[in-house]
Protein backbone atom coordinates (compact mmCIF):
# COMPACT_ATOMS: atom_id res chain seq x y z
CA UNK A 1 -34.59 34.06 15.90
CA UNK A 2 -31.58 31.96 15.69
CA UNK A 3 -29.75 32.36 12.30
CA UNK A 4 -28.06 28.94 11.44
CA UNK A 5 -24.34 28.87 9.84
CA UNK A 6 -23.83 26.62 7.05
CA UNK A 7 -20.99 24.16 7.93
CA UNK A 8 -19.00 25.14 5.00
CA UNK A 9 -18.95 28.49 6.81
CA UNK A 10 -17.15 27.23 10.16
CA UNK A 11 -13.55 28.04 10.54
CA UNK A 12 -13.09 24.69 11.88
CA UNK A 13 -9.25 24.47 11.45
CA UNK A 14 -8.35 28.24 13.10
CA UNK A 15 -10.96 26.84 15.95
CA UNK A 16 -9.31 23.55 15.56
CA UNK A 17 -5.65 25.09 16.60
CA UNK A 18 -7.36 26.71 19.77
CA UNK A 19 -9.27 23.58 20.75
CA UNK A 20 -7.50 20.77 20.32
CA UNK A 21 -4.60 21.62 22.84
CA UNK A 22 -6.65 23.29 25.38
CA UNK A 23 -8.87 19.89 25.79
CA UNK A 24 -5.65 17.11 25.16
CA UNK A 25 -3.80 19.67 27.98
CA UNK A 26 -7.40 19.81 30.01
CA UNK A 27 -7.41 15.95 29.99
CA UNK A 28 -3.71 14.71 30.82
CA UNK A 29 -3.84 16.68 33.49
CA UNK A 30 -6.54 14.98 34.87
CA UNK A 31 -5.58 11.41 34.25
CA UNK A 32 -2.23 12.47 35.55
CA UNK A 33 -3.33 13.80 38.87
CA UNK A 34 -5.29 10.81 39.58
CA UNK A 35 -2.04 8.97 40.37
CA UNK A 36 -1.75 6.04 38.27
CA UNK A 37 0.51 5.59 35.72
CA UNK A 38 -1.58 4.39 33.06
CA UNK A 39 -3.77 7.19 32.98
CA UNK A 40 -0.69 9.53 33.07
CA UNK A 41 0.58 7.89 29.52
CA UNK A 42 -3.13 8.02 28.49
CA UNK A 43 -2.69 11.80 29.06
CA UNK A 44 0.42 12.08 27.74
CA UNK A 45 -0.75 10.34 24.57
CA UNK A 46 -3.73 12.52 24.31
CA UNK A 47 -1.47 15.85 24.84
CA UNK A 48 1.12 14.33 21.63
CA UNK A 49 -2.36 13.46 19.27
CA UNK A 50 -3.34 16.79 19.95
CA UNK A 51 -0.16 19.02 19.07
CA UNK A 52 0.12 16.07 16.38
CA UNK A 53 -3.29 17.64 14.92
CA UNK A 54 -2.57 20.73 15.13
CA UNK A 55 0.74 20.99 13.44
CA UNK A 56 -1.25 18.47 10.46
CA UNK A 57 -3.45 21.27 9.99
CA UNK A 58 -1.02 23.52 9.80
CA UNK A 59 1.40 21.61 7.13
CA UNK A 60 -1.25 18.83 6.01
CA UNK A 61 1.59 17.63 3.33
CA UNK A 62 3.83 16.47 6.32
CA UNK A 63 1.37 13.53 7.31
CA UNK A 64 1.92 11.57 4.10
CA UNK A 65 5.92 12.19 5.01
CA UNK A 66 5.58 10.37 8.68
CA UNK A 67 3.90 7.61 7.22
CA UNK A 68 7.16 6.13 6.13
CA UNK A 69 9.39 5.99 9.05
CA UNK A 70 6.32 5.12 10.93
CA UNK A 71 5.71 2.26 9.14
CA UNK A 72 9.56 1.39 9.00
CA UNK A 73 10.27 1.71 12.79
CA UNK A 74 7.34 2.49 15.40
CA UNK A 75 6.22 -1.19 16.37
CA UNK A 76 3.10 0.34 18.25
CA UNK A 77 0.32 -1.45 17.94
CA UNK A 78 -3.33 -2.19 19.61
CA UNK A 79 -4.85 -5.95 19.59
CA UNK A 80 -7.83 -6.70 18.41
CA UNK A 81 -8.46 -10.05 19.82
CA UNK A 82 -7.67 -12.20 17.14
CA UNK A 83 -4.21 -13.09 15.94
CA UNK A 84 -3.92 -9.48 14.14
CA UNK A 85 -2.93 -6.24 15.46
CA UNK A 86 -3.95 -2.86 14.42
CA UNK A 87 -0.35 -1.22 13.41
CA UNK A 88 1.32 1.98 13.96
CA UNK A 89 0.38 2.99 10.02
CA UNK A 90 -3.19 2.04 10.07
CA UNK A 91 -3.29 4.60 13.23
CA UNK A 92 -1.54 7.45 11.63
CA UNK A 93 -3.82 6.86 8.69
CA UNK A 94 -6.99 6.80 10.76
CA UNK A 95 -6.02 9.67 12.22
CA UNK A 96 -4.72 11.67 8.91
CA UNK A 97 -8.05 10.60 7.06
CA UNK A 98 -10.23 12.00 10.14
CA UNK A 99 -8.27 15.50 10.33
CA UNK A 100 -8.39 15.66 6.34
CA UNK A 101 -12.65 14.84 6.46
CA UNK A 102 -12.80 17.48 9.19
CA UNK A 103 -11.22 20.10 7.38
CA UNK A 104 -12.57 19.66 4.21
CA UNK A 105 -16.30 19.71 5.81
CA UNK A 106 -15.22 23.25 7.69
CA UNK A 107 -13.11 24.80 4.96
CA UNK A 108 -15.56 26.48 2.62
CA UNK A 109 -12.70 26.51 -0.24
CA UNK A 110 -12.08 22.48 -0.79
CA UNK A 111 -16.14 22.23 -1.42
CA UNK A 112 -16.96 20.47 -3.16
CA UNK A 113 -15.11 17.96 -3.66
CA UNK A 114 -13.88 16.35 -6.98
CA UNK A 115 -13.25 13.23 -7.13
CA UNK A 116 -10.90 11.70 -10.03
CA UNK A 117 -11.98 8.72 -11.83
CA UNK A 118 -9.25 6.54 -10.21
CA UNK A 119 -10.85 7.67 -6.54
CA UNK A 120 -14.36 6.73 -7.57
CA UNK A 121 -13.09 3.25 -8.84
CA UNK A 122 -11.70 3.31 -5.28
CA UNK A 123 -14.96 4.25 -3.42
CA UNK A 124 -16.65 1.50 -5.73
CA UNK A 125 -14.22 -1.23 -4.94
CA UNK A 126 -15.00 -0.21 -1.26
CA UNK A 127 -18.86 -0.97 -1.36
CA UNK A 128 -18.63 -4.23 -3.00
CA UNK A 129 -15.85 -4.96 -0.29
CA UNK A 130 -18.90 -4.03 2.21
CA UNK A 131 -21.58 -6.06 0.10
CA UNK A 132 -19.64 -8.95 0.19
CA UNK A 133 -19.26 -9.05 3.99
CA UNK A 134 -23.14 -8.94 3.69
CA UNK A 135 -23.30 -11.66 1.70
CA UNK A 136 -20.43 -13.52 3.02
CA UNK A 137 -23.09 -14.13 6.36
CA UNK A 138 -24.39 -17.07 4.43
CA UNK A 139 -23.65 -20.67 3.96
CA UNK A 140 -22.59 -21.02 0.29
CA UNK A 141 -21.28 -24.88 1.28
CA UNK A 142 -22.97 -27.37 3.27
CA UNK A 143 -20.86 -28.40 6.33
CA UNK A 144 -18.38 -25.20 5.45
CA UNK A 145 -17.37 -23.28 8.21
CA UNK A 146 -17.29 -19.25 8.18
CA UNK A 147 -14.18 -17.08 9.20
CA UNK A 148 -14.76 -15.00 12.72
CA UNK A 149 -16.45 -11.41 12.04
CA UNK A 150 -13.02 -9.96 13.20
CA UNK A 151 -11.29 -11.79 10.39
CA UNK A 152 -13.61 -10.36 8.37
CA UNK A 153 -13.85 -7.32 9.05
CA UNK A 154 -10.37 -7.41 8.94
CA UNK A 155 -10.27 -8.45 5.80
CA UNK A 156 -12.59 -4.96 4.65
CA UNK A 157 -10.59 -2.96 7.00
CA UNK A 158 -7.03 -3.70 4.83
CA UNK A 159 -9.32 -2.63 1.62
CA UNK A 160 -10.33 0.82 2.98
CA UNK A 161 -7.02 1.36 5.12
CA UNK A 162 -5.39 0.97 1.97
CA UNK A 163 -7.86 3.41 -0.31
CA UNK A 164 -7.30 5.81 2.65
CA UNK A 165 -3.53 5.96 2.11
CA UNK A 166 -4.20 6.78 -1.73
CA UNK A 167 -6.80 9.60 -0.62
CA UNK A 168 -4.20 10.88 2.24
CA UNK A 169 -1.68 11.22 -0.25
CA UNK A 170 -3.72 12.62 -3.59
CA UNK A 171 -5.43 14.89 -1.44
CA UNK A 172 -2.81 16.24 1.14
CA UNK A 173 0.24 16.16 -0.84
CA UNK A 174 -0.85 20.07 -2.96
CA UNK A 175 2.91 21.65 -2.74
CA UNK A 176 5.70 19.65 -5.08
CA UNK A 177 8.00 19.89 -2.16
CA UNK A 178 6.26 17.20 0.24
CA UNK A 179 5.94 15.14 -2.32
CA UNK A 180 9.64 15.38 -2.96
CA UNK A 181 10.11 14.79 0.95
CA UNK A 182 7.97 11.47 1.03
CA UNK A 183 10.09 10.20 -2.16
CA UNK A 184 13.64 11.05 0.00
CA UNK A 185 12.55 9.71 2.82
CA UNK A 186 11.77 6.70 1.27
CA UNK A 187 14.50 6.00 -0.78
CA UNK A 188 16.61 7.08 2.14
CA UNK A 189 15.62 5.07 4.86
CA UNK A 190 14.91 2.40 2.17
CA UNK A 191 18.42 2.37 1.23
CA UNK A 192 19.81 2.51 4.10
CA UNK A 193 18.12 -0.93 5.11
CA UNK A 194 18.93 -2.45 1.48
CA UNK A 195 22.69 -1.99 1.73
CA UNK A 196 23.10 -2.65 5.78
CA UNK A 197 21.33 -5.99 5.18
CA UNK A 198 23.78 -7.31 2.55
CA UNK A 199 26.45 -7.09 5.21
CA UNK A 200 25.90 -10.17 7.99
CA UNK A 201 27.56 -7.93 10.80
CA UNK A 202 24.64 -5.52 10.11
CA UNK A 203 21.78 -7.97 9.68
CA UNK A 204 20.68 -8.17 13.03
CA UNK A 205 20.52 -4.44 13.92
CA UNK A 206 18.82 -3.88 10.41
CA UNK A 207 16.14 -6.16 11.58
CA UNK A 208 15.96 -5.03 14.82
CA UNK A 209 15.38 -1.49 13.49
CA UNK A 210 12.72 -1.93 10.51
CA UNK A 211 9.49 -3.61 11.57
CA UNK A 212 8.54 -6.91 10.37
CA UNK A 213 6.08 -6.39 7.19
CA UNK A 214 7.61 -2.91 6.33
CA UNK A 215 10.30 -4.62 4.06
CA UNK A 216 8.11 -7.45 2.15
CA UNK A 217 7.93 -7.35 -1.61
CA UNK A 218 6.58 -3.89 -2.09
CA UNK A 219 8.88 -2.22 -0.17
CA UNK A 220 11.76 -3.69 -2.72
CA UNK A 221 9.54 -3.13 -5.79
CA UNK A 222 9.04 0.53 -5.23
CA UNK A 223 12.55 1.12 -3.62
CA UNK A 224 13.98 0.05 -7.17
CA UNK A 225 11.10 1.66 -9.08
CA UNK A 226 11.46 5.74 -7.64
CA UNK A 227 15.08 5.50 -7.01
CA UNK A 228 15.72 4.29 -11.10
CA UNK A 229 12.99 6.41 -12.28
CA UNK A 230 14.77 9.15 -10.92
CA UNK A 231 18.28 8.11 -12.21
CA UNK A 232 16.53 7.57 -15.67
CA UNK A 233 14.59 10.66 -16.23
CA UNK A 234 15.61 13.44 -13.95
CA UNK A 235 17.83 15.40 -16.02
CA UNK A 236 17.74 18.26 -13.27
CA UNK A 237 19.44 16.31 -11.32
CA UNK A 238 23.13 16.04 -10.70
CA UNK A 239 24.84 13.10 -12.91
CA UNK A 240 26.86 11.78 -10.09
CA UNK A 241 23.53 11.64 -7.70
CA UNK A 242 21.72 10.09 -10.85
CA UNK A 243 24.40 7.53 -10.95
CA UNK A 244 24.29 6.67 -7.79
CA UNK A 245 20.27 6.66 -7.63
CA UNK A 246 20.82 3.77 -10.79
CA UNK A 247 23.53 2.17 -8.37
CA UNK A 248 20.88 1.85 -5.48
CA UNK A 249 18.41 0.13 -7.72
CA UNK A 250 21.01 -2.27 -8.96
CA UNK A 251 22.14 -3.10 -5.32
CA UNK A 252 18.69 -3.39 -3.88
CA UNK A 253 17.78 -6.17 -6.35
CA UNK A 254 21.14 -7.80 -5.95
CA UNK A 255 20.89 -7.59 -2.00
CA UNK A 256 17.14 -9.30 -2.03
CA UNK A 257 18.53 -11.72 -4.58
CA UNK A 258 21.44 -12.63 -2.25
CA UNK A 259 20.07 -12.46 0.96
CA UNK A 260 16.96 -14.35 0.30
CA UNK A 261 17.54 -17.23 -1.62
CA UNK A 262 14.53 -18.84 -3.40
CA UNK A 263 12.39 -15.76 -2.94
CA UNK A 264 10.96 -15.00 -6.18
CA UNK A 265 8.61 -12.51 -5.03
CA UNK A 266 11.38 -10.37 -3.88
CA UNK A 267 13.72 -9.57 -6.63
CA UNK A 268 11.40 -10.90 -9.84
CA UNK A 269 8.81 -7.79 -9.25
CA UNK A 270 11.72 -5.33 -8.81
CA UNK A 271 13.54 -6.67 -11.72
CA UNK A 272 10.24 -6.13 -13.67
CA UNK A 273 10.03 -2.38 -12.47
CA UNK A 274 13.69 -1.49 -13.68
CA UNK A 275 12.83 -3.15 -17.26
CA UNK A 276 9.50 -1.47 -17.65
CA UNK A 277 11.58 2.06 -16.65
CA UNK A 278 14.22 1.23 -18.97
CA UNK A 279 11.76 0.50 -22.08
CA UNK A 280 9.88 4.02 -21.26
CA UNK A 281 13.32 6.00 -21.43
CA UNK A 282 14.38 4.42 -24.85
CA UNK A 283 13.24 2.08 -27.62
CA UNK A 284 17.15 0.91 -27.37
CA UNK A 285 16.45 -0.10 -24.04
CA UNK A 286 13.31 -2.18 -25.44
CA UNK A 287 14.65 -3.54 -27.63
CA UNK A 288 17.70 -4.93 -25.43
CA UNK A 289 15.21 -5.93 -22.91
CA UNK A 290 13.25 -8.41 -25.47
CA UNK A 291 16.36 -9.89 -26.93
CA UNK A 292 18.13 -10.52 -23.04
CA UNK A 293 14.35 -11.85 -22.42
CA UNK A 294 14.64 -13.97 -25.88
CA UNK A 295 18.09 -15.68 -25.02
CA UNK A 296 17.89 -15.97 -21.00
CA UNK A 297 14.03 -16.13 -20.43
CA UNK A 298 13.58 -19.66 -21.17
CA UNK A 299 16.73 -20.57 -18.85
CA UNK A 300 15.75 -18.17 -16.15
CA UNK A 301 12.10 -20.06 -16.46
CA UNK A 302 13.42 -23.29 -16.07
CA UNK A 303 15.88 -22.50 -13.15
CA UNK A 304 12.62 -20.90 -11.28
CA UNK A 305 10.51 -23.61 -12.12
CA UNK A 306 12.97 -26.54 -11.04
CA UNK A 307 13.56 -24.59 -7.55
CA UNK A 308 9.59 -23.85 -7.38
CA UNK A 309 8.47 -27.33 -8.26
CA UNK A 310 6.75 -28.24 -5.28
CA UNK A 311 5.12 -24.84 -4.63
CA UNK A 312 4.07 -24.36 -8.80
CA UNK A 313 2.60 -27.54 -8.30
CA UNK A 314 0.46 -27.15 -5.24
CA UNK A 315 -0.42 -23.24 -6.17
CA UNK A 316 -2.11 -24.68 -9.56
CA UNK A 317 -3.85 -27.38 -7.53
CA UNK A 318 -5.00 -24.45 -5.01
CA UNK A 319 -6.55 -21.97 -7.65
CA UNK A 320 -8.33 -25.02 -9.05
CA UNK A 321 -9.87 -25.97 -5.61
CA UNK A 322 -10.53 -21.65 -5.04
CA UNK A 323 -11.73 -21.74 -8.64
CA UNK A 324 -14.53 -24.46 -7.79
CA UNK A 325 -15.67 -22.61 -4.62
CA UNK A 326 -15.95 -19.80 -6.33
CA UNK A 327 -18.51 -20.74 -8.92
CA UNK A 328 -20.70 -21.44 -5.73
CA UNK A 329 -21.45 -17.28 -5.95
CA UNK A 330 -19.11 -15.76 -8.69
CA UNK A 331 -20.88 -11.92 -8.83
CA UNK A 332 -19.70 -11.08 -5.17
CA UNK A 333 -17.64 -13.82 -3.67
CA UNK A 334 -17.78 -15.96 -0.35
CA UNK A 335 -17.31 -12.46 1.79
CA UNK A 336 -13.82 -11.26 3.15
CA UNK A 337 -11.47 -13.94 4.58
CA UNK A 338 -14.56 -16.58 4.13
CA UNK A 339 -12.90 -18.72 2.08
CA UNK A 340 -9.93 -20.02 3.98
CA UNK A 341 -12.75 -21.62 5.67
CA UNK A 342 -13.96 -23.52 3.10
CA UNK A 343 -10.78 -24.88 1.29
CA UNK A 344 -10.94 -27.95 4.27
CA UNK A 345 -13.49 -29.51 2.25
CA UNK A 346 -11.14 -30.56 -0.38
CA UNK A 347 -8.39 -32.53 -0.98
CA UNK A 348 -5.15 -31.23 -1.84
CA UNK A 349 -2.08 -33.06 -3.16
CA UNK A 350 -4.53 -36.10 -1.37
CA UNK A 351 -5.05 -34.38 1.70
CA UNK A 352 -8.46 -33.20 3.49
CA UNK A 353 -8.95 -30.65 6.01
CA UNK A 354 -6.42 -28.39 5.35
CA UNK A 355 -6.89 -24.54 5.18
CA UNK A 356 -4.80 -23.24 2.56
CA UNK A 357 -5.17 -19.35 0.33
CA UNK A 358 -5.18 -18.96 -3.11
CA UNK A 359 -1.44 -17.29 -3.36
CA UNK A 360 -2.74 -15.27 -6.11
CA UNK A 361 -4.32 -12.10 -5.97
CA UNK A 362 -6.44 -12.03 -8.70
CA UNK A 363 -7.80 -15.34 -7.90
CA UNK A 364 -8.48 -14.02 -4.34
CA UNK A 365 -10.07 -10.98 -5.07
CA UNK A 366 -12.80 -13.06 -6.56
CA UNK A 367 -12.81 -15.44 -4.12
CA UNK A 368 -13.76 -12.56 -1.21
CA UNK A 369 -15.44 -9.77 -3.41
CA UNK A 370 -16.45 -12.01 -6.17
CA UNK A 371 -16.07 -10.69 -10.18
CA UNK A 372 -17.51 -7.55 -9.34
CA UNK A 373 -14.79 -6.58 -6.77
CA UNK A 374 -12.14 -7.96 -9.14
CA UNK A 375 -13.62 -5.51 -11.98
CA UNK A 376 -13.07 -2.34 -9.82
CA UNK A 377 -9.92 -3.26 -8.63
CA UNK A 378 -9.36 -3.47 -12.51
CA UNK A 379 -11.13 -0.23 -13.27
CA UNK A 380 -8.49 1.36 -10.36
CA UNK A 381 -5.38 -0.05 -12.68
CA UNK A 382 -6.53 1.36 -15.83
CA UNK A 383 -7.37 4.86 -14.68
CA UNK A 384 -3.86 4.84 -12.88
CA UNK A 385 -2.25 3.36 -15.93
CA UNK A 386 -3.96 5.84 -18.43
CA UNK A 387 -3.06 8.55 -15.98
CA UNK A 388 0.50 8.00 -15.81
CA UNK A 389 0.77 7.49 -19.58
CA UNK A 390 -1.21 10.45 -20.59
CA UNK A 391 0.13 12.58 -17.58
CA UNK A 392 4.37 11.63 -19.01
CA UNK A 393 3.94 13.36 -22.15
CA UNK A 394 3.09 16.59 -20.06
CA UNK A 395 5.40 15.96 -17.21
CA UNK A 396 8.14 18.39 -17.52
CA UNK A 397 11.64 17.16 -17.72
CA UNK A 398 12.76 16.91 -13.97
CA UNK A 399 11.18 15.28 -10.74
CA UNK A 400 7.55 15.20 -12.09
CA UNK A 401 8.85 12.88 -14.88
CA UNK A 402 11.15 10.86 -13.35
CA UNK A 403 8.28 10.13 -10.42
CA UNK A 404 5.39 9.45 -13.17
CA UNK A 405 7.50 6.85 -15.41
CA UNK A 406 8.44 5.36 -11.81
CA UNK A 407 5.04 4.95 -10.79
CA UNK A 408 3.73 3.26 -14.41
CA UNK A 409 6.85 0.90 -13.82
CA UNK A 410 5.60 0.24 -9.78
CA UNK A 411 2.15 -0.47 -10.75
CA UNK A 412 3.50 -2.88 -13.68
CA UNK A 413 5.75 -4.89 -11.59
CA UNK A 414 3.07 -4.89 -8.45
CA UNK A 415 0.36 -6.21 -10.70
CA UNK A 416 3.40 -8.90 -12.04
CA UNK A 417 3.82 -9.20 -8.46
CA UNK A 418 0.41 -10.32 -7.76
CA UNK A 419 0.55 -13.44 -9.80
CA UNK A 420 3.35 -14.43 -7.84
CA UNK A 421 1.01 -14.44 -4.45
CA UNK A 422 2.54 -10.76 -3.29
CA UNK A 423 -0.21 -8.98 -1.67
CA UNK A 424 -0.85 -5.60 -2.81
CA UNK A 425 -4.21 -5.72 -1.01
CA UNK A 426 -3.18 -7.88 1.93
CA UNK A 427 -4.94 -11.24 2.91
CA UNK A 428 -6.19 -11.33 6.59
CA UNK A 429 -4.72 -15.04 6.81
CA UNK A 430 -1.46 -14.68 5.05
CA UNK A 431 0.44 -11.85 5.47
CA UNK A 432 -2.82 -10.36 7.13
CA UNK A 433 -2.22 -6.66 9.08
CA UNK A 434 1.92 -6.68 9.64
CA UNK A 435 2.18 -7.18 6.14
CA UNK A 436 0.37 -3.54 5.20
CA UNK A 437 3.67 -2.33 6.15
CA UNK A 438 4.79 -2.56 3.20
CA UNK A 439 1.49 -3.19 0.76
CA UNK A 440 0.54 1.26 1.92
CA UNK A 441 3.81 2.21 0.06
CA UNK A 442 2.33 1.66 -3.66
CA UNK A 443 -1.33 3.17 -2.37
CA UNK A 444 1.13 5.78 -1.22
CA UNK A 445 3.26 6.75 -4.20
CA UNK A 446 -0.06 6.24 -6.30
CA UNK A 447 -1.84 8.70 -5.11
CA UNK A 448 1.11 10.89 -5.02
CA UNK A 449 1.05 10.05 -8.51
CA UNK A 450 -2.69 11.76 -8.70
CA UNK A 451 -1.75 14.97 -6.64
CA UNK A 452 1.44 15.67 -8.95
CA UNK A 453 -1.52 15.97 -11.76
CA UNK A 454 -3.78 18.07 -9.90
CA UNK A 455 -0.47 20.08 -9.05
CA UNK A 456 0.38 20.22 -12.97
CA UNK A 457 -3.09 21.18 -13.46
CA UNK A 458 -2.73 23.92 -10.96
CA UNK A 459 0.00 25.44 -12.83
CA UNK A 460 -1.21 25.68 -16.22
């Protein structure tokens, strides 16, 4: 009689380590032989994905690490037959969230799993990303037309591509030290793009090097959010290296501010980040913040405003115009990416047929995934918020502290960011896939955020 194992049972990464380079080795040398190139880099390919997987399994902490120059420099990428392409990132992730789902099934010691509040909110923000593509099959509008399936699947694919770089990181990041290792090579290869593009000679090399996307508005925000969180809390760390940590952050603003004139969604969201970090280390610092705030707000507001005109204006007239195709089916939205396709139905600034987003994301949450995805992507920010604040008064003095108050002040200034049309979940037809770039590096350092609690949790 045959005795079945349960799959909890199944050694499935030891077997994993045997299997995986025997069949990549099996199969490029069979492609190769056949004499054609292609198949020979297929093969190749194959033989680096499976010493890739293996070495994973072995240090699972080190995939969360790659993510970062690969998103800075690898411009792989794989069309899909529309105008976006699937990016070296979203690949790494694929992969990282199949070998993690593997192991956990065969690795009788991760079972079962236990899922934090702010993963659930996750998973639930998911589904209604999935219902609304459902729904989004119908005509809402007479005469309205409906966004291509691969837009819209598009548009759920940058929704769970970005939960999976939060699960990647809270769930393979279970040793302090990677964690440290995905912070320095962040703010190293961050840095390193931040100062070389102040200097013209350098420009062109610097944007030769870092892909286009990978240095948008998130990539400044959280550059200036770990590297003065750091400088501001990490009393383990050497003064002169604190310094110069509070130096970076000061340049980085300064270099977006200089470099891109007019670009309020670069420096305003990082600026935000440093205040909010300030105000957690001292009451002083508060305090100083609301009085500059008080005297230079109102000036700052004006100067913004008079160089914005034109786009204030036409941004209020779109969220109006999103605002009144929304009500056509408010609980769960138009579907991903479907309404782009409707805005040609309305005039704007007295002009029809234009296609136009809502430059807000707030407003286009709703707009895709209606008020209920809106209310989980909500839910997400208040577990994360509660978690940081609850989690600082436990950090100890050092890293973990520095890295928690740095993570309340990215998710501040990204949600500050958001009214400003940044995309922390990425719009298929605006800054659509290249943009995820930079959008995975706050799913990132969130969920490292989670896995320095569980690692906290661990200890005591």
């Amino acid at each position: 009689m045959m005795r079945r194992v349960p799959l909890g049972t199944f050694p499935f990464t030891q077997a994993a380590r045997i299997l995986l380079p025997a069949v990549t080795i099996l199969l490029a040398l069979g492609v190769a032989l056949s004499g054609s190139s292609l198949p020979a880099l297929i093969g190749l390919g194959l033989l680096a994905m499976g010493i890739a997987a293996v070495v994973l399994l072995r240090w699972p902490g080190l995939g969360p690490v790659l993510l970062i120059p690969v998103s800075f420099f690898v411009p792989l990428s794989i069309a899909t037959g529309s105008h976006s392409e699937i990016n070296a990132p979203m690949l790494v992730l694929a992969g990282l969230s199949v070998l993690w789902l593997l192991n956990l099934a065969g690795d009788p010691q991760r079972r079962p799993l236990r899922l934090a509040r702010a993963q659930v909110s996750l998973l639930f923000l998911g589904a209604v990303f999935v219902l609304a593509l459902v729904a989004g099959q119908g005509s809402w509008m007479p005469l309205a037309g409906r966004a291509p399936l691969t837009a819209q699947v598009g548009g759920v694919g940058l929704v769970f591509f970005s939960i999976a770089a939060f699960f990647v990181a809270a769930e393979q990041l279970r040793d302090l030290r990677w964690l440290k290792a995905v912070v320095a090579a962040f703010l190293v290869l961050g840095s390193i793009f931040a100062v070389g593009v102040y200097f013209r000679p350098l420009q062109p090399l610097m944007l030769k090097l870092y892909q286009p996307g990978s240095t948008s508005s998130q990539f400044w925000t959280w550059l200036v959010a770990l590297a003065f969180g750091q400088a501001a809390f990490n009393r383990s760390m050497h003064p002169l290296m604190r310094l110069s940590l509070a130096g970076a952050a000061l340049a980085a603003i300064y270099s977006v501010y200089v470099n891109v004139p007019g670009w309020q969604s670069g420096w305003m969201p990082a600026a935000v980040a440093l205040a909010i970090i300030a105000s957690l280390r001292s009451i002083w610092a508060l305090l100083v913040a609301a009085g500059g705030l008080a005297v230079l707000g109102p000036r700052l507001v004006s100067q913004v405003a008079a160089a914005e005109d034109y786009s204030a204006t036409t941004r209020l007239l779109a969220w109006q115009i999103v605002t009144r195709i929304i009500s056509t089916n408010p609980i769960l939205g138009l579907g991903p990416a479907n309404y782009y396709w409707y805005t040609p139905l309305f005039s704007i600034a007295g002009y029809y047929g234009l296609q136009f987003n809502s430059h807000n994301q707030y407003i286009d949450l709703v707009a895709q995934a209606g008020l209920l995805g809106l209310f989980a992507f909500l839910w997400f920010v208040a577990e994360m918020g509660w978690l940081g604040w609850t989690f600082r008064k436990q950090a100890s003095d050092g890293f973990a502290l520095g890295y928690v108050n740095a993570v309340l002040g990215g998710l501040g200034a990204s949600l500050f960011a958001g009214m400003l049309g940044d995309w922390v979940l990425p719009f298929v037809y605006n800054v659509g896939f290249v943009g995820f770039r930079s959008s995975m590096f706050g799913w990132l350092f969130m969920g490292g955020l989670l896995a320095l609690s569980r690692m906290a949790s661990r200890e005591s």
